[in-house]
C-alpha atoms as a PDB file:
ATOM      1  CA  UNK A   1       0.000   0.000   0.000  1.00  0.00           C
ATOM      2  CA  UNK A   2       1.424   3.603  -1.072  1.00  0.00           C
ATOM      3  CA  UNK A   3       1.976   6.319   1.876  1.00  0.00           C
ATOM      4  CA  UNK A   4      -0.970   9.160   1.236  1.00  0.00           C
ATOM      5  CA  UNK A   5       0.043  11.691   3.706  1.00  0.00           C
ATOM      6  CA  UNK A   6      -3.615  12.732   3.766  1.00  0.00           C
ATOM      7  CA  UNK A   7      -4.439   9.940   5.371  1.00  0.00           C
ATOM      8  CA  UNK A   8      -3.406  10.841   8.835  1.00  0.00           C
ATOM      9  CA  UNK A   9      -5.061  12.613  11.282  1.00  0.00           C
ATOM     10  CA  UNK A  10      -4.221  16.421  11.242  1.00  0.00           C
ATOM     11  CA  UNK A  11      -5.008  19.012  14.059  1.00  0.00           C
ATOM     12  CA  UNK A  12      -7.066  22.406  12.766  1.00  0.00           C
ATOM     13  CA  UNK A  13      -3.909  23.887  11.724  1.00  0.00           C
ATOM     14  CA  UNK A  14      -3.327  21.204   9.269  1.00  0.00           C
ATOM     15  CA  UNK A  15      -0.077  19.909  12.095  1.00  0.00           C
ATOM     16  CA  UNK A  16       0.618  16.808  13.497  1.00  0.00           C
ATOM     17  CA  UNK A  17       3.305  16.537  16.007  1.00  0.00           C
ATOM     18  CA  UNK A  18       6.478  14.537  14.735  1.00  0.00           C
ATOM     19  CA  UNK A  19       8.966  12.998  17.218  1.00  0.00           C
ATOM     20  CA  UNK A  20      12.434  12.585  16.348  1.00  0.00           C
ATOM     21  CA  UNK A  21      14.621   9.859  17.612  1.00  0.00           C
ATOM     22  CA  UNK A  22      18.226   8.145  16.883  1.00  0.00           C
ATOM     23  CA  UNK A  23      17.576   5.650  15.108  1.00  0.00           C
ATOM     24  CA  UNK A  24      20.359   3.389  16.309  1.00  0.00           C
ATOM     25  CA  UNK A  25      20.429   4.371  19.862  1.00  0.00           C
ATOM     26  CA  UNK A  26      16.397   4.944  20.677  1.00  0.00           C
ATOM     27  CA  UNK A  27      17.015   8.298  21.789  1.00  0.00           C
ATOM     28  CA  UNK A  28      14.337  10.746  21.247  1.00  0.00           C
ATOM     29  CA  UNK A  29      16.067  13.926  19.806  1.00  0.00           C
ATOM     30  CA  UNK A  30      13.249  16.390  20.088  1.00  0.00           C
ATOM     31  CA  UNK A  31       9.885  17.223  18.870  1.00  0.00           C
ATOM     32  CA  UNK A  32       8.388  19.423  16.105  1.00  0.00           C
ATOM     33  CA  UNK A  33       5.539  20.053  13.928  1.00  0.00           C
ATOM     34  CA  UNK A  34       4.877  18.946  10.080  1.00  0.00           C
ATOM     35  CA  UNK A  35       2.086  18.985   7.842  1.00  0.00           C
ATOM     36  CA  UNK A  36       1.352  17.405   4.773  1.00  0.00           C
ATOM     37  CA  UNK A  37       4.067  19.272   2.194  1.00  0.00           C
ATOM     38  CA  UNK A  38       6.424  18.473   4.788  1.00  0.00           C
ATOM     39  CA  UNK A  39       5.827  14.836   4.889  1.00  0.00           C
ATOM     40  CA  UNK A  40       6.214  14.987   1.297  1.00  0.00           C
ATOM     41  CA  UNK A  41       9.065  16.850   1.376  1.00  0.00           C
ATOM     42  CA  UNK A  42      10.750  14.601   3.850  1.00  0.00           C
ATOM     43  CA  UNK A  43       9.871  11.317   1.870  1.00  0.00           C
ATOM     44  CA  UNK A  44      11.363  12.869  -1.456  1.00  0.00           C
ATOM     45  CA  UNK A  45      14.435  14.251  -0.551  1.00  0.00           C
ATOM     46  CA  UNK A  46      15.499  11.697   2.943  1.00  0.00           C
ATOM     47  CA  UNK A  47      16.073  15.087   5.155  1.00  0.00           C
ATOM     48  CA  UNK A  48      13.480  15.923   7.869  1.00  0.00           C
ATOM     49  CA  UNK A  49      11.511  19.015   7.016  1.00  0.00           C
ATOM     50  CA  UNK A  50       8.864  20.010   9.436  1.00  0.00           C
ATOM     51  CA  UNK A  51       7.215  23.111  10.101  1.00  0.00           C
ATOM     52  CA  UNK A  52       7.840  26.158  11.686  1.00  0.00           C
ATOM     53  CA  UNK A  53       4.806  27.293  13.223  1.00  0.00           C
ATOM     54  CA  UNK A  54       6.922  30.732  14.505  1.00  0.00           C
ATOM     55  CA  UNK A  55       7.749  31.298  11.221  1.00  0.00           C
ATOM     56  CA  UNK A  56       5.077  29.628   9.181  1.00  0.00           C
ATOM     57  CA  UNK A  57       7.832  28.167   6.751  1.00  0.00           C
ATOM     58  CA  UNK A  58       9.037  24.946   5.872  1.00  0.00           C
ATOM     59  CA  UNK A  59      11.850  24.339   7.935  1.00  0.00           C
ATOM     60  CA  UNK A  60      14.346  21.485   6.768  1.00  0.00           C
ATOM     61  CA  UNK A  61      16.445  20.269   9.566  1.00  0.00           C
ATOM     62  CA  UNK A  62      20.127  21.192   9.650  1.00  0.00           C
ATOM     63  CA  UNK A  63      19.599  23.800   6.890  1.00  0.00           C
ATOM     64  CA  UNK A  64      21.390  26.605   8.688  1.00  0.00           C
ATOM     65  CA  UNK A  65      23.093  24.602  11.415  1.00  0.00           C
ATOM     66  CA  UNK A  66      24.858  21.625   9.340  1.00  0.00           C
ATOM     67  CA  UNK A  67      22.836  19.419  12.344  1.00  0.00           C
ATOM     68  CA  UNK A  68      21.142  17.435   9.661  1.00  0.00           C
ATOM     69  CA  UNK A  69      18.201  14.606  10.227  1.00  0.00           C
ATOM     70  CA  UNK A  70      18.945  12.177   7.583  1.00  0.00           C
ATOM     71  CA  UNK A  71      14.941   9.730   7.321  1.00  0.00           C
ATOM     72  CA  UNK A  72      15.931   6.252   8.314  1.00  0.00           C
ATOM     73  CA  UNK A  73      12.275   5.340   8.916  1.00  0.00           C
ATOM     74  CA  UNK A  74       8.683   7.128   9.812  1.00  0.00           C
ATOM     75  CA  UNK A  75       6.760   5.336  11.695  1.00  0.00           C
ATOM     76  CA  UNK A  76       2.726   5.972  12.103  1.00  0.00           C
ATOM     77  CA  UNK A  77       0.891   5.699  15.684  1.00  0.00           C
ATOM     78  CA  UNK A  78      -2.192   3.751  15.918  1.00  0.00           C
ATOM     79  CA  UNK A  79      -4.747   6.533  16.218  1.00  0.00           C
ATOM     80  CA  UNK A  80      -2.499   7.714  13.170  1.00  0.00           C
ATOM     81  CA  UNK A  81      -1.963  11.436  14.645  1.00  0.00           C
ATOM     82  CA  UNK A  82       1.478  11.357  15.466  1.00  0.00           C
ATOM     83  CA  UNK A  83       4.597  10.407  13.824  1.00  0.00           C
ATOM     84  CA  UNK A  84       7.661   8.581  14.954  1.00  0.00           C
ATOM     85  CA  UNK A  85      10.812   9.454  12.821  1.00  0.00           C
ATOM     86  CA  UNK A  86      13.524   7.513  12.841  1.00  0.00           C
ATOM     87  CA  UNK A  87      16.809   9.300  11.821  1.00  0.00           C
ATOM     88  CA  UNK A  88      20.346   9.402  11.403  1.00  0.00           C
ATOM     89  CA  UNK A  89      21.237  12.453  13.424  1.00  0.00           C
ATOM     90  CA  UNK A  90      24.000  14.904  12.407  1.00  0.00           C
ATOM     91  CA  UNK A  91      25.667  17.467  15.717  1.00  0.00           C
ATOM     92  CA  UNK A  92      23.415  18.494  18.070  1.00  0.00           C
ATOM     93  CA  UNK A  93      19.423  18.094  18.025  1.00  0.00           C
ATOM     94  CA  UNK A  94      18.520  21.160  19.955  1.00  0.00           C
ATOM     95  CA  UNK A  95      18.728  24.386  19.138  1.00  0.00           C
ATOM     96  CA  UNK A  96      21.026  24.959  22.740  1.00  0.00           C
ATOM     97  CA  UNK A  97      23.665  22.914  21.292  1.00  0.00           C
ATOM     98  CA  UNK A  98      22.601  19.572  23.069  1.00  0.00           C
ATOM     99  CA  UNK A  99      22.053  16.541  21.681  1.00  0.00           C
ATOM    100  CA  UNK A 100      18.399  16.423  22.663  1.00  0.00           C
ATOM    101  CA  UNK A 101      16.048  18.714  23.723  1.00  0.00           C
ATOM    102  CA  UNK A 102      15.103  16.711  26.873  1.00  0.00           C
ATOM    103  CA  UNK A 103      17.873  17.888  28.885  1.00  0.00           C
ATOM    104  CA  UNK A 104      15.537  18.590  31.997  1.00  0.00           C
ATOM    105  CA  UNK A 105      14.643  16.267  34.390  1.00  0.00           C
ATOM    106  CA  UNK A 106      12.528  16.068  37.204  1.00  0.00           C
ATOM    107  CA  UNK A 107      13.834  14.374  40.151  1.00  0.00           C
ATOM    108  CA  UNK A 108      12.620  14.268  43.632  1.00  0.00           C
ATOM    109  CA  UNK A 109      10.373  17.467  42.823  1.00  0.00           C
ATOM    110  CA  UNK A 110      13.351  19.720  41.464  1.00  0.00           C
ATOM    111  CA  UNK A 111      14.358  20.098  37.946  1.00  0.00           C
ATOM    112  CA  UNK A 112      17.764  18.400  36.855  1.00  0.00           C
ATOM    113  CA  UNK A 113      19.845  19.744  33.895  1.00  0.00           C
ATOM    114  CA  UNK A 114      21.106  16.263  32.598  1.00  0.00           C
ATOM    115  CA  UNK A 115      23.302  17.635  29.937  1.00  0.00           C
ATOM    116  CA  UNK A 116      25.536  20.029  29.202  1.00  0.00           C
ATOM    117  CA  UNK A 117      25.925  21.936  25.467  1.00  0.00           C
ATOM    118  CA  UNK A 118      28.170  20.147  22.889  1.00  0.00           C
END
């Protein structure tokens, strides 16, 4: 069965939330937007493109950094409104220099930095 991007469950902004994680450690890099054209995108070219709701642009990952997200796999949840992808991550993740944006945690009530910028 061919992908239809339409096919998956948007919110009213036309968004569905996209999770990014290494795809050989399990390591969820961070989390971002895309729509339809950026699916697309993403698919046709093998770099992640989401969108930039502060900028209402297209937004492919690593463009001005060099910290590309290379598509290894996209995975589909099973209400089919959020997206798993997979990827092959270039430098840092986040746009602090970190490898992922989940560098807080919470521990015993107080927030934990867990790692420091690359």
């Amino acid at each position: 069965m061919d992908f239809d991007p339409l096919t998956l469950k948007y919110d009213a902004n036309g968004l569905i939330p996209a999770i990014a994680q290494d795809h050989a450690t399990g390591e969820v890099l961070m989390m971002a937007w895309m729509n339809a054209e950026s699916l697309t995108r993403t698919i046709a070219s093998g770099q992640v493109t989401y969108w930039s709701r502060s900028r209402s642009a297209f937004w492919a990952k690593g463009e001005t950094s060099g910290h590309v997200q290379r598509l290894v796999e996209l995975r589909i949840d099973c209400d089919r409104d959020c997206l798993l992808v997979r990827v092959d991550q270039t430098g840092p993740a986040c746009h602090t220099n970190r490898r992922s944006c989940f560098f807080t945690a919470v521990r015993d009530g107080a927030e934990v930095v867990t790692a420091d910028p690359m």
